[in-house]
Protein backbone atom coordinates (compact mmCIF):
# COMPACT_ATOMS: atom_id res chain seq x y z
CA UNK A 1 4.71 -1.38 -138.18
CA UNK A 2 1.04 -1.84 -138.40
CA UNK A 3 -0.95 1.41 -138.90
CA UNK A 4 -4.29 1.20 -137.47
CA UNK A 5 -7.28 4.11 -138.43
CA UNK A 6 -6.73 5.71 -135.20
CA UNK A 7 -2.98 5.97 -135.24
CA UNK A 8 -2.87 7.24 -138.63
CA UNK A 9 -5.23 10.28 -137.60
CA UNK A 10 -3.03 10.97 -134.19
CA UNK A 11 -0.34 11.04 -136.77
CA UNK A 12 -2.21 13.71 -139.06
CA UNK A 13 -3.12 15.54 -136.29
CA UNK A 14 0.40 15.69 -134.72
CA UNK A 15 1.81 16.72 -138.66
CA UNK A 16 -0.89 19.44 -138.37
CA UNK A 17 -0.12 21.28 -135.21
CA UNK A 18 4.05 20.85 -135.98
CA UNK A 19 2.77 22.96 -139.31
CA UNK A 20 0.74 25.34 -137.38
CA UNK A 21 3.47 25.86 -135.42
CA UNK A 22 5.66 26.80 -138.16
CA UNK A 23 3.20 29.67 -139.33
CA UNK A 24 2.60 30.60 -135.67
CA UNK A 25 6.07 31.11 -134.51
CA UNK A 26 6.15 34.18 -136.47
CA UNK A 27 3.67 36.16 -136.59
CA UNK A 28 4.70 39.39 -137.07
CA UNK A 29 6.95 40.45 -140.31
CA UNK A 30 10.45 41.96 -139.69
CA UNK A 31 9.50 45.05 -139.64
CA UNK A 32 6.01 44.48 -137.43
CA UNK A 33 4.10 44.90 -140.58
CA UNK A 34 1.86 41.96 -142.02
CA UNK A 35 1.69 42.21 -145.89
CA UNK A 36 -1.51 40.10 -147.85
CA UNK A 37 0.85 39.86 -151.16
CA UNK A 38 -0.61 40.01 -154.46
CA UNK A 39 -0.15 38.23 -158.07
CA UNK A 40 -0.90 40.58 -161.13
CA UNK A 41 -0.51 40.47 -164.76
CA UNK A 42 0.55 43.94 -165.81
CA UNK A 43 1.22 43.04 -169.48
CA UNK A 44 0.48 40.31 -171.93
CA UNK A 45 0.99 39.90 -175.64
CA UNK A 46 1.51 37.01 -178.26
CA UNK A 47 3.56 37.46 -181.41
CA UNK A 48 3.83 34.79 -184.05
CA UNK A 49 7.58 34.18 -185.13
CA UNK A 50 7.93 31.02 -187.71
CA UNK A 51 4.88 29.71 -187.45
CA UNK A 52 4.62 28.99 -183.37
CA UNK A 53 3.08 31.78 -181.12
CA UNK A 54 5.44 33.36 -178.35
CA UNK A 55 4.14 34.82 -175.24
CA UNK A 56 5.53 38.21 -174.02
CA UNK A 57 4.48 39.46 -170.15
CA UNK A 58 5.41 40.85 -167.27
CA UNK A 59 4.01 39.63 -163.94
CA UNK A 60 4.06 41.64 -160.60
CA UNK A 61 4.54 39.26 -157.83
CA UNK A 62 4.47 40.34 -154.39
CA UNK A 63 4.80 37.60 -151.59
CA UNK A 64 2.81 37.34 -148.61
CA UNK A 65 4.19 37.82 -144.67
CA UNK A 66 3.25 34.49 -144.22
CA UNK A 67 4.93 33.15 -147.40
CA UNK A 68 7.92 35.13 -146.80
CA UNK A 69 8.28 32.97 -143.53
CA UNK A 70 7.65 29.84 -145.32
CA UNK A 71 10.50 30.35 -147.81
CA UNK A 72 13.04 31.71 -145.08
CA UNK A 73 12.32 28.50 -143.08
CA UNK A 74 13.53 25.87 -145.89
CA UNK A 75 9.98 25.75 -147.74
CA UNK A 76 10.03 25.71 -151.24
CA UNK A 77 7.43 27.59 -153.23
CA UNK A 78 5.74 26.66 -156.52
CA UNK A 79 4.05 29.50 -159.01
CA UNK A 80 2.64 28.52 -161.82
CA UNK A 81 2.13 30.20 -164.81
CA UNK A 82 -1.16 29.18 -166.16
CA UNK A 83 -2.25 29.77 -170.44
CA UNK A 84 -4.81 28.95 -171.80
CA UNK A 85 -5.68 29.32 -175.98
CA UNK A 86 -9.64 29.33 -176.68
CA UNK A 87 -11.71 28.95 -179.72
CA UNK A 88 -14.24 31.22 -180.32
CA UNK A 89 -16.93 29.74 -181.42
CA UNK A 90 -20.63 32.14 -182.79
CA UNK A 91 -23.34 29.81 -181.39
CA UNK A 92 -22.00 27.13 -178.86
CA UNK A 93 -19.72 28.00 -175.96
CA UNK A 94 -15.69 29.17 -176.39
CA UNK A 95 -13.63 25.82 -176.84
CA UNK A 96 -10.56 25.73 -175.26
CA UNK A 97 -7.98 24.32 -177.35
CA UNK A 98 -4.94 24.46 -175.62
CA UNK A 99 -3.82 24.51 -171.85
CA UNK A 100 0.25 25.24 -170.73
CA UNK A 101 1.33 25.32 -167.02
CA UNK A 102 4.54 26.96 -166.70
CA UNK A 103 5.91 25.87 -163.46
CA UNK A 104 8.88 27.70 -160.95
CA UNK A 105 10.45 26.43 -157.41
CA UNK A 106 11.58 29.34 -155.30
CA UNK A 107 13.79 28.14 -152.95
CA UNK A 108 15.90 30.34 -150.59
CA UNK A 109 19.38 28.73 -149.15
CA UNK A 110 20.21 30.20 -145.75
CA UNK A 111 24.01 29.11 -146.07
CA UNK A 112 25.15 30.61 -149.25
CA UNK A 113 22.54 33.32 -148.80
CA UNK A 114 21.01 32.67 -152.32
CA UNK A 115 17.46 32.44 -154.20
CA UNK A 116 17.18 29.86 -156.47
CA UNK A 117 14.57 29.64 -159.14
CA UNK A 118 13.97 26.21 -160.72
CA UNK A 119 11.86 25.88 -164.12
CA UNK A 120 10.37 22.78 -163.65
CA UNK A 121 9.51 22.13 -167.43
CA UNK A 122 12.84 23.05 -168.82
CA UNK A 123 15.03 22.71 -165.89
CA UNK A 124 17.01 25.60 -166.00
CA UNK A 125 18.09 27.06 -162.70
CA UNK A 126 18.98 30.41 -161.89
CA UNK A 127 20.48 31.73 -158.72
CA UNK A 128 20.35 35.31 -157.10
CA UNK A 129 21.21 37.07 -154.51
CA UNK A 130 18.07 38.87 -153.42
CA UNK A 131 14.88 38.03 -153.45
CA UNK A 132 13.52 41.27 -155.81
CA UNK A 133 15.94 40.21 -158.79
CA UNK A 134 14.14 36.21 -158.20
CA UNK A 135 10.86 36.99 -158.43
CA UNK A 136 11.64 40.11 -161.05
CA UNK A 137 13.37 37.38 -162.97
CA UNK A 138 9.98 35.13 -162.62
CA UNK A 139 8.13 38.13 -163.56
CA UNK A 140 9.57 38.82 -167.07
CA UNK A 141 8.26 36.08 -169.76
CA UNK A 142 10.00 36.85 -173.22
CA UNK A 143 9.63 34.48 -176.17
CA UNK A 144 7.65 31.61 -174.40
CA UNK A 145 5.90 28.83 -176.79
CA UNK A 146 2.63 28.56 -176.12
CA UNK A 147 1.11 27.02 -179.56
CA UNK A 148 2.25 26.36 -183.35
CA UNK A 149 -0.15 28.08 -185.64
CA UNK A 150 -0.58 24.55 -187.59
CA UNK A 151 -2.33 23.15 -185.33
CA UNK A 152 -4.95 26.04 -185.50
CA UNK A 153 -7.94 26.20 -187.89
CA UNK A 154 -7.53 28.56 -190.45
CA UNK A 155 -11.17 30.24 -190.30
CA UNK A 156 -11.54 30.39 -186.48
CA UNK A 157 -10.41 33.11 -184.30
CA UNK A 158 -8.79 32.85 -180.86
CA UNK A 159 -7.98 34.01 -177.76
CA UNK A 160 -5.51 33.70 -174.87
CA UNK A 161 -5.67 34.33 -171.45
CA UNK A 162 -2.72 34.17 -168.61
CA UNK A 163 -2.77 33.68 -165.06
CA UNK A 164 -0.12 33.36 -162.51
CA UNK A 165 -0.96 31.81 -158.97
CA UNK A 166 1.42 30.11 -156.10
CA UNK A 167 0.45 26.86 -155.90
CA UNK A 168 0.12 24.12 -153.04
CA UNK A 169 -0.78 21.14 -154.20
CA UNK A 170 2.81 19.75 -154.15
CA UNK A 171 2.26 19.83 -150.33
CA UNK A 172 1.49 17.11 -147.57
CA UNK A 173 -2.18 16.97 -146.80
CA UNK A 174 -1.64 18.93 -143.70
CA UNK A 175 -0.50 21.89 -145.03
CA UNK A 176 -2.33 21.88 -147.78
CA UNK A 177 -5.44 22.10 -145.63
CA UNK A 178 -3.35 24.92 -143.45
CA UNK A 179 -3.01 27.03 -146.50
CA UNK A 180 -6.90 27.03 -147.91
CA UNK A 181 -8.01 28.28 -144.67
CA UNK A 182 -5.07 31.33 -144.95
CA UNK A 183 -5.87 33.83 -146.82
CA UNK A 184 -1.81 34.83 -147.32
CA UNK A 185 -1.71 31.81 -149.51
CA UNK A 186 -4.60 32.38 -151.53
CA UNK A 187 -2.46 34.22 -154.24
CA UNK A 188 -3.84 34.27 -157.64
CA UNK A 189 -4.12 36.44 -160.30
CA UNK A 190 -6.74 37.50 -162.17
CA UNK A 191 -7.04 36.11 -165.58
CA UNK A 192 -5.49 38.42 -168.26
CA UNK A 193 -7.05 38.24 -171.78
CA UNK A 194 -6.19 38.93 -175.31
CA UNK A 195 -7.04 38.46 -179.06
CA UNK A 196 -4.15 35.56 -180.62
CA UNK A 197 -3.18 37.79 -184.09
CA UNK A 198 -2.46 35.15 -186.88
């Protein structure tokens, strides 16, 4: 079927307002309270164990009203766990050498009543039944490569700085542009930052 310019954008436009209506249906929490949700690092560390540095931290995340909805009604979440390693360098700006993104599906199945949590780069899968022990699961990093100390130069220091954020690029176009203009999706954490011991 041939898609002309004006088609596609009644097509857009009709993807948009079955998305609005989503959000809209709802919009009052359970309990007739709205919450804004929040991401924050409470703890970070890095420990060097055989020659690779391990990340230790413990994240509180706290989902919005409006997110809540979205994962009750079949819509998977993504946060991502962002690290970044820097250089620090006397007379030209910090280098970063290294980026990781950590990534996690939240997904909540209405028949068997369960939250799954998916790590996209390993691919382990975890179930549970509420949604505190999922995202105090998500919240608890313990042991997590972030760099081998080899790859490091010997007389430079570093740093390392974590952030945790739900992310929506992984979306159609339509709700992507729904969630920058909400600012219940706009959770992000500030940037935690340490010294990387060697």
């Amino acid at each position: 079927m041939l898609h002309t310019p004006k088609s596609r954008s009644a097509n857009w436009l009709a993807s948009l307002l079955l998305t609005l209506g989503l959000f809209a249906g709802n919009s009052v929490a359970q309990d007739g309270i709205e919450r804004a949700g929040y991401f924050e690092v409470r703890s970070a560390e890095s420990r060097l164990i055989d020659g690779v540095h391990l990340l230790d931290a413990r994240l509180q995340l706290v989902l919005s009203s409006e997110a809540l909805r979205a994962l009750s009604s079949g819509i998977t979440l993504m946060i991502e766990l962002q690290v970044e390693v820097i250089r620090v360098r006397r007379w030209y700006l910090d280098d970063p050498e290294a980026e990781l993104a950590v990534r996690f599906e939240l997904e909540y199945r209405p028949l068997a009543q369960r939250y799954i949590v998916r790590n996209l780069n390993s691919g382990e899968q975890d179930s549970f039944a509420t949604l505190y022990s999922a995202l105090s699961n998500l919240g608890r990093l313990q042991g997590l490569p972030i760099i081998d100390d080899a790859v490091l130069e010997a007389d430079s220091d570093y740093r390392v700085r974590l952030r945790s954020l739900l992310q929506t690029r992984q979306y159609s176009a339509p709700l992507r542009m729904l969630f920058f203009w909400r600012d219940q999706w706009q959770l992000q954490s500030e940037w935690s930052e340490w010294t990387l011991e060697r």
